[in-house]
Protein backbone atom coordinates (compact mmCIF):
# COMPACT_ATOMS: atom_id res chain seq x y z
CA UNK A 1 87.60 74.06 125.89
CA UNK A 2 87.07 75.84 123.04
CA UNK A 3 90.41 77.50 121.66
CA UNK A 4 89.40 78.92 118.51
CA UNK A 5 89.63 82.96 118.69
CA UNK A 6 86.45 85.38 118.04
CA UNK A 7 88.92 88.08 116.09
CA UNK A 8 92.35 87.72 114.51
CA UNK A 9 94.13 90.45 113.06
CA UNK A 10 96.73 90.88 110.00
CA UNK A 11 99.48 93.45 108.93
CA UNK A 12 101.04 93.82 105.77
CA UNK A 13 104.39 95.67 106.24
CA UNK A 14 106.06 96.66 103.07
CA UNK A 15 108.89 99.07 102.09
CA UNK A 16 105.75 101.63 100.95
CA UNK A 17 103.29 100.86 103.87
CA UNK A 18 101.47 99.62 106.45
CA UNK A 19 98.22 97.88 106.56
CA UNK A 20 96.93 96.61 109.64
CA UNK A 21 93.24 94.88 109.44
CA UNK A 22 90.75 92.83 112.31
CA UNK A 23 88.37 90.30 111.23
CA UNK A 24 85.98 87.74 112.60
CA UNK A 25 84.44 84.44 111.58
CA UNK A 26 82.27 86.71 108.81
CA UNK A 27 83.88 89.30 107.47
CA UNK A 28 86.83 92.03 108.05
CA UNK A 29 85.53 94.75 110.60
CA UNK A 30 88.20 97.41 109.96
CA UNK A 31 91.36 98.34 108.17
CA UNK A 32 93.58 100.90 107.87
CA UNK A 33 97.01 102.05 106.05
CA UNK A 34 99.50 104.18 107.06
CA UNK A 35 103.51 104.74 105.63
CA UNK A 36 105.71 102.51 106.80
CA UNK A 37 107.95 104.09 109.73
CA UNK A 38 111.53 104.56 108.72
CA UNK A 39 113.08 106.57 111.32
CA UNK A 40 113.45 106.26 115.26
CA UNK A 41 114.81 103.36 117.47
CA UNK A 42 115.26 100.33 116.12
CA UNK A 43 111.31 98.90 117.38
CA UNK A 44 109.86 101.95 116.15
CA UNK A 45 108.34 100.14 113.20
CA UNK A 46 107.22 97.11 115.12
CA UNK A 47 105.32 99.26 117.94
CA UNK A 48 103.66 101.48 114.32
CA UNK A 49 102.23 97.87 113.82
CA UNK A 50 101.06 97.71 117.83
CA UNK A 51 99.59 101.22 117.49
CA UNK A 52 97.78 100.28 114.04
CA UNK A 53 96.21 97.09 115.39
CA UNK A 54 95.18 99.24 118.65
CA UNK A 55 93.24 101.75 116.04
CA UNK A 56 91.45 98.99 113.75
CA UNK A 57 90.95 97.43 116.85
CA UNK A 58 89.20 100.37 118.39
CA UNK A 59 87.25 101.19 115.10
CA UNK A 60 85.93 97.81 115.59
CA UNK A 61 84.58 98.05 118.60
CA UNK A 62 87.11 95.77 120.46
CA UNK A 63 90.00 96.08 122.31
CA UNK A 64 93.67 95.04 121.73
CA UNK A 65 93.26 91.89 123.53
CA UNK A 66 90.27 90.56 121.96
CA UNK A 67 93.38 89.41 119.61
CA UNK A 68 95.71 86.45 119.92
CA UNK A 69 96.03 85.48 116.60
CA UNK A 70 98.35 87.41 114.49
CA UNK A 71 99.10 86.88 110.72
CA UNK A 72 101.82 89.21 109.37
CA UNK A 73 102.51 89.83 105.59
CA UNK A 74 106.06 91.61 105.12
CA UNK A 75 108.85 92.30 102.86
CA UNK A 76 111.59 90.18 103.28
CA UNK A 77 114.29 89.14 104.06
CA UNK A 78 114.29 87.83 107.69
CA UNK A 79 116.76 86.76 109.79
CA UNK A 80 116.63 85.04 113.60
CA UNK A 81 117.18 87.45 116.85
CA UNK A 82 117.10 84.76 119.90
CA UNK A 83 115.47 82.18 117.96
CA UNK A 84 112.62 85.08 117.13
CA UNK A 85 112.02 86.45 113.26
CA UNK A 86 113.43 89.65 112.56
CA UNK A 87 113.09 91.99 109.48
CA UNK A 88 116.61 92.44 107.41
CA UNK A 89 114.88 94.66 104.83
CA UNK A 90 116.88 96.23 102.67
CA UNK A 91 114.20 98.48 101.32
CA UNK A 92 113.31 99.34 105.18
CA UNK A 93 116.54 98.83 106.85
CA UNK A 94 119.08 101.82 106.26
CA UNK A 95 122.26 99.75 108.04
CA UNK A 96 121.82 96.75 104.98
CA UNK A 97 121.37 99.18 101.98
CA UNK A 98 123.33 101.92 103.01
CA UNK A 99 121.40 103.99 101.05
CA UNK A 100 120.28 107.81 101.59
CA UNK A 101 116.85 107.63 101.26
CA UNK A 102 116.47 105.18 104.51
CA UNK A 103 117.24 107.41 107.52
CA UNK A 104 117.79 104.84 110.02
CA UNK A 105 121.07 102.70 111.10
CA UNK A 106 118.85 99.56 111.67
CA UNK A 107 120.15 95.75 110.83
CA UNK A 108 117.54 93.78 111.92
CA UNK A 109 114.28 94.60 113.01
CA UNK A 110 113.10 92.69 116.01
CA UNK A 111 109.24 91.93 114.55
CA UNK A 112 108.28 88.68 116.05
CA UNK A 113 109.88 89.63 119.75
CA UNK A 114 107.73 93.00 120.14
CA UNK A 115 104.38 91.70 118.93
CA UNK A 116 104.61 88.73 121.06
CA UNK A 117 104.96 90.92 123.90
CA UNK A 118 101.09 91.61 123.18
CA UNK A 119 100.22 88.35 120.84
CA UNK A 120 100.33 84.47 122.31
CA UNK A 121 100.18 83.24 118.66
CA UNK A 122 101.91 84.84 115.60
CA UNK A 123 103.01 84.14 111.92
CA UNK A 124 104.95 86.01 110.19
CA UNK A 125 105.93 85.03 106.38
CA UNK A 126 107.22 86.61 103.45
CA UNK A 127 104.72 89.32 101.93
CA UNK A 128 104.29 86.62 98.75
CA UNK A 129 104.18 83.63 100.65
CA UNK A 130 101.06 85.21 102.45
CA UNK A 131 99.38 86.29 99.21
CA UNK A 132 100.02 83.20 97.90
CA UNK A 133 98.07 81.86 100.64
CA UNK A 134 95.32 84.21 100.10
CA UNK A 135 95.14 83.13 96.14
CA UNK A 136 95.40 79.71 97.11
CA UNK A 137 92.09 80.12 99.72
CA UNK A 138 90.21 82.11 97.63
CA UNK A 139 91.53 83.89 94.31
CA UNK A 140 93.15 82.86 91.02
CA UNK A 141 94.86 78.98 92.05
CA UNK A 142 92.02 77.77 94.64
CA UNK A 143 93.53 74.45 95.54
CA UNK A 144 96.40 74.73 92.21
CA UNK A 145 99.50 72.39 93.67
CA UNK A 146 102.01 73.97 91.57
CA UNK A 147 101.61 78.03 91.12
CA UNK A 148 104.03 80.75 92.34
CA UNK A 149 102.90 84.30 93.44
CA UNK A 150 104.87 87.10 91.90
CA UNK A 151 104.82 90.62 93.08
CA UNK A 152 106.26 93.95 91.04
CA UNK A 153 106.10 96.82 93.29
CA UNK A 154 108.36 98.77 95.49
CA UNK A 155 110.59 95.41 95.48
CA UNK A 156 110.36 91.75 93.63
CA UNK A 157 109.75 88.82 95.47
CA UNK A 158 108.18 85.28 95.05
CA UNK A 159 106.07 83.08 96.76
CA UNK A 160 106.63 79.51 95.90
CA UNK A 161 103.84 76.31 95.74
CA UNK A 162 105.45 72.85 94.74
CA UNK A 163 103.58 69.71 95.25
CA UNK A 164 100.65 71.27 97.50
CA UNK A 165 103.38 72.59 99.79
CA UNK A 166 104.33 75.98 99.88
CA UNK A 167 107.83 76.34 100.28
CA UNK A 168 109.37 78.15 103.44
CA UNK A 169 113.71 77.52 104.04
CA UNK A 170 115.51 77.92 106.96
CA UNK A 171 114.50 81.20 107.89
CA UNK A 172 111.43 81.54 105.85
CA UNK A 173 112.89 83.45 102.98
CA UNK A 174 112.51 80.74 100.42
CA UNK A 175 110.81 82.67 97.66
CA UNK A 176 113.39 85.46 97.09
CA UNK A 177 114.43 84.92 93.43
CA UNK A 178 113.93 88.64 93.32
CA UNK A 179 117.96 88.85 94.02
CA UNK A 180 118.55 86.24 91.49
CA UNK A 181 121.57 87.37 89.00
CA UNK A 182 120.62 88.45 85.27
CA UNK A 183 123.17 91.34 84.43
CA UNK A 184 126.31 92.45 84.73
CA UNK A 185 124.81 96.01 84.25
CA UNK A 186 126.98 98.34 87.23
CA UNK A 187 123.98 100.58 87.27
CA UNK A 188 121.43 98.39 88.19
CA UNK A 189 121.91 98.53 92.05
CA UNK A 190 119.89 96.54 94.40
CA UNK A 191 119.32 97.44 98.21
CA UNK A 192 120.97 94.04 98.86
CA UNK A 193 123.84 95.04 97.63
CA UNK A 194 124.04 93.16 94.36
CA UNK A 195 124.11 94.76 90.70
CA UNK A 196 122.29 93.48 88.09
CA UNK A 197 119.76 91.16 89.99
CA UNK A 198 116.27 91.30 89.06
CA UNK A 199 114.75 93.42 91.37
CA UNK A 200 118.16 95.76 90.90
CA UNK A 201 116.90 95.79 87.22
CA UNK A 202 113.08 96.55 87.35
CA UNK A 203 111.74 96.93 91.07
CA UNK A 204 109.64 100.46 91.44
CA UNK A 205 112.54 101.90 93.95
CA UNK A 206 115.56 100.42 91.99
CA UNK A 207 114.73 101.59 88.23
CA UNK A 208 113.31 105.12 89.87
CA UNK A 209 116.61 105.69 91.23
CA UNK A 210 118.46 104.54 88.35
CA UNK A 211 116.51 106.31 86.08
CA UNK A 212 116.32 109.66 88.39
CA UNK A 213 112.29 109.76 87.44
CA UNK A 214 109.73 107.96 90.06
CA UNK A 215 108.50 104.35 88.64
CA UNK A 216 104.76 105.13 88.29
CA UNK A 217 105.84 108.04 86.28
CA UNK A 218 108.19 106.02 84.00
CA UNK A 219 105.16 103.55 82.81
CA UNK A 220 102.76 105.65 82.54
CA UNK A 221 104.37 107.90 80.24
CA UNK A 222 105.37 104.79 78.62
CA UNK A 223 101.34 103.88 78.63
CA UNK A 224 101.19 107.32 76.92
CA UNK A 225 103.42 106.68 74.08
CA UNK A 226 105.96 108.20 75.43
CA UNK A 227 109.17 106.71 73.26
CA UNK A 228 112.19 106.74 76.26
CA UNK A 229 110.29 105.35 78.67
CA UNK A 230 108.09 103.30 76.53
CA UNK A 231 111.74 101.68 75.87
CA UNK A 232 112.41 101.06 79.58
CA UNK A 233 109.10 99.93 80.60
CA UNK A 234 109.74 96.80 77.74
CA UNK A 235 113.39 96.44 78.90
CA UNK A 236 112.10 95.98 82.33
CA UNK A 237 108.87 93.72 81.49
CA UNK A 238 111.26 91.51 78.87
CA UNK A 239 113.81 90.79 82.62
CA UNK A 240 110.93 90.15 84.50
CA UNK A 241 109.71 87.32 82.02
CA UNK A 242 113.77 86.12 82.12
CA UNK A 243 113.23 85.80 85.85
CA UNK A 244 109.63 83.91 85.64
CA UNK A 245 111.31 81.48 82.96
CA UNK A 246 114.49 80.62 85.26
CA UNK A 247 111.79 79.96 87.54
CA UNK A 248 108.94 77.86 85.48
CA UNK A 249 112.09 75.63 84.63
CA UNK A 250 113.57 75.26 87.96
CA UNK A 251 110.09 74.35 89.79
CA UNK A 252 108.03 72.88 86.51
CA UNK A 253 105.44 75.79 87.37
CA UNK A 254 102.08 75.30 86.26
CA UNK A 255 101.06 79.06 86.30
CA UNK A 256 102.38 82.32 87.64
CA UNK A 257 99.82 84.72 89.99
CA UNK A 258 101.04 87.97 89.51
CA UNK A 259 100.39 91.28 91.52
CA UNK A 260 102.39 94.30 93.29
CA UNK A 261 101.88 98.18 92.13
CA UNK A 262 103.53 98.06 88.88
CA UNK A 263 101.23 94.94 87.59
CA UNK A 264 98.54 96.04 89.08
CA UNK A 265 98.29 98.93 86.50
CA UNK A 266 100.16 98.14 84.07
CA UNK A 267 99.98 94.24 83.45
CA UNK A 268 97.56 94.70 80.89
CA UNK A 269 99.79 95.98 78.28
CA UNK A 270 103.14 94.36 79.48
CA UNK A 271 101.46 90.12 80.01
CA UNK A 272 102.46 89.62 76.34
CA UNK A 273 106.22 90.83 76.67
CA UNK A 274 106.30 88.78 79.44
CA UNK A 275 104.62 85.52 78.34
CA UNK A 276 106.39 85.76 75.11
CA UNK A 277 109.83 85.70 77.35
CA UNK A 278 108.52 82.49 79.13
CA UNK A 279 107.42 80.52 76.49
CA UNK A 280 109.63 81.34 73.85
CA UNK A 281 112.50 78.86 75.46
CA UNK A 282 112.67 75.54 76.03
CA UNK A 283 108.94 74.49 74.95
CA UNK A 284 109.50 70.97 77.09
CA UNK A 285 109.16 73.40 80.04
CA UNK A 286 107.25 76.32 79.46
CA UNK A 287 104.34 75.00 77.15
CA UNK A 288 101.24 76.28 78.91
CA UNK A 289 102.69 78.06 81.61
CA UNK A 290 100.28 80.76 82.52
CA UNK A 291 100.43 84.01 83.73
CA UNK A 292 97.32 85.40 85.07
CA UNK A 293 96.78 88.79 87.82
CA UNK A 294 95.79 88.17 91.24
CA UNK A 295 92.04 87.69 91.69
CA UNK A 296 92.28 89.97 95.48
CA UNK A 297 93.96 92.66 93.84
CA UNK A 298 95.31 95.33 96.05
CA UNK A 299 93.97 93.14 99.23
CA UNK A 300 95.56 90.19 98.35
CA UNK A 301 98.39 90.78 101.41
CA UNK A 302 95.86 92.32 103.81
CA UNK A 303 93.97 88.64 103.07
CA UNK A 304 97.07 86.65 103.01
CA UNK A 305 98.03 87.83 106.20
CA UNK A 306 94.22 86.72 107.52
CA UNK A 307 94.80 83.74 106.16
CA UNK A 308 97.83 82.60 108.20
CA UNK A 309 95.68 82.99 111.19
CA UNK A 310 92.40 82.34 110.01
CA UNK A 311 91.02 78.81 111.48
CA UNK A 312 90.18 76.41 108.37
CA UNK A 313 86.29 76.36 109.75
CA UNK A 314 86.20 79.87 108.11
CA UNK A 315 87.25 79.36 104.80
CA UNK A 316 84.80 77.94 103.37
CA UNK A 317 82.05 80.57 104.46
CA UNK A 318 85.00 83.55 103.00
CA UNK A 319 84.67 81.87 99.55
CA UNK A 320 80.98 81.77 99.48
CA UNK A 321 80.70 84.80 100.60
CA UNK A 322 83.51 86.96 99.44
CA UNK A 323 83.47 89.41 102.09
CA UNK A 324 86.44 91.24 102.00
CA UNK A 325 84.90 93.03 98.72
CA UNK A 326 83.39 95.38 100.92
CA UNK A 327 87.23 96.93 101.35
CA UNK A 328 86.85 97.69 97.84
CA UNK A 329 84.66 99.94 98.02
């Protein structure tokens, strides 16, 4: 009997948005975005995700349950509900940040238990793990055995590849040297909870906060020549290396993938600051570590979460073909 599904689908749940996408054996047939839900009863995000799939499915031409493969893509961390993943976001969750810009009491979001009410078969990993995936099918590291996958954005988190193996943990939250400890700055609040972690020092929501001015407006002024923020936007790029060299010398990295909002527009200008804090220590280590931008871009979640799902018979026909640069457009 044949078992290998027609259609899978993918969502890429972040602390910003949504994504939900369907594809077959050739190419994506739809996708759409949407903000991430925030408020409601605790499943209220998980059934968003239900009613996004439902849409893309529908634009498609298909319904719901010409799915049962599901890839999911999401900010981290997770934590088990009845042996079941469940978000424990603290950029999504307002009972773990405590903070007043998440209008929700919710500790952990029951993910896996609500989509398998509609889906015999789903993965869920960490948003980087899955675009790590994706840049390991078909972007920057095709194949590399020893490559991480960073992303700067709305948070900072880490996908990591050792060996060939990408790297999972307990719970599947192996990756999150975003809440690694650099400062003792008291400012520098994290949703987690800690001060002066990385993602507490430079992440889009953390430094906007701190810095009462939203992120994207803080580097591109700093683009602009702007001198104050031109300031912070080095501060936060020289951390960010700090963080990449604690973790070239901890995993003997070969190169770092690197993608998320903030990169995304402005790694051209800030790759030296950062490859400058890399390789400027311990030589033995950090010769010819690389740092290099995500070949999918923007899509590299939406694809990562494809490619949890996506049978190996298709991936060689993706690469040749390249077809989710249609989304692009």
């Amino acid at each position: 009997m044949n078992t290998q599904p027609n259609y899978i689908g993918g969502l890429d749940i972040g602390g910003t948005k949504v994504t939900a996408i369907v594809a077959d054996g050739d190419r994506p047939l739809a996708r759409i975005t949407a903000p991430t839900c925030k408020t409601g009863e605790i499943r209220a995000l998980p059934e968003q995700t239900l009613a996004m799939l439902r849409t893309v499915c529908e634009q498609a031409g298909l319904d719901l349950s010409a799915l049962d493969r599901v890839g999911v893509s999401s900010a981290g961390p997770f934590a088990c509900i009845d042996g079941k993943l469940g978000l424990a976001t603290p950029n999504i969750c307002g009972a773990r940040s405590r903070s007043d810009d998440l209008p929700n009491d919710w500790d952990i979001i029951p993910l896996e238990a609500v989509l398998r009410e509609q889906f015999p078969h789903v993965v869920i990993e960490n948003d980087c793990v899955a675009a790590l995936s994706a840049e390991r099918s078909f972007g920057a590291v095709q194949d590399e055995p020893d490559c991480v996958y960073v992303t700067w954005s709305t948070g900072v988190g880490f996908g990591l590849c050792v060996d060939g193996h990408i790297l999972h943990g307990k719970n599947g939250n192996a990756g999150h040297a975003g809440h690694m400890l650099l400062s003792d700055h008291s400012d520098a609040v994290c949703g987690c909870g800690n001060r002066g972690d990385l993602e507490g020092l430079i992440s889009g929501r953390n430094i906007g906060k701190r810095l009462q001015r939203p992120a994207p407006e803080i580097f591109l002024a700093a683009r602009n020549g702007d001198p104050a923020a031109h300031a912070e936007a080095l501060e936060a790029a020289r951390w960010f290396g700090r963080g990449l060299y604690n973790v070239a010398v901890t995993l003997d990295t070969s190169v770092f993938v690197l993608g998320g909002s903030v990169w995304q527009h402005h790694g051209d200008w800030l790759a030296p600051i950062v490859q400058r804090e890399i390789e400027s220590r311990l030589p033995a280590l950090t010769q010819d570590v690389s740092v290099i931008s995500a070949a999918l871009g923007s899509l590299v979640a939406d694809i990562g979460a494809l490619s949890l799902v996506m049978p190996p018979e298709w991936v060689a026909p993706w690469r040749n073909t390249r077809p989710w640069e249609s989304l692009k457009v």
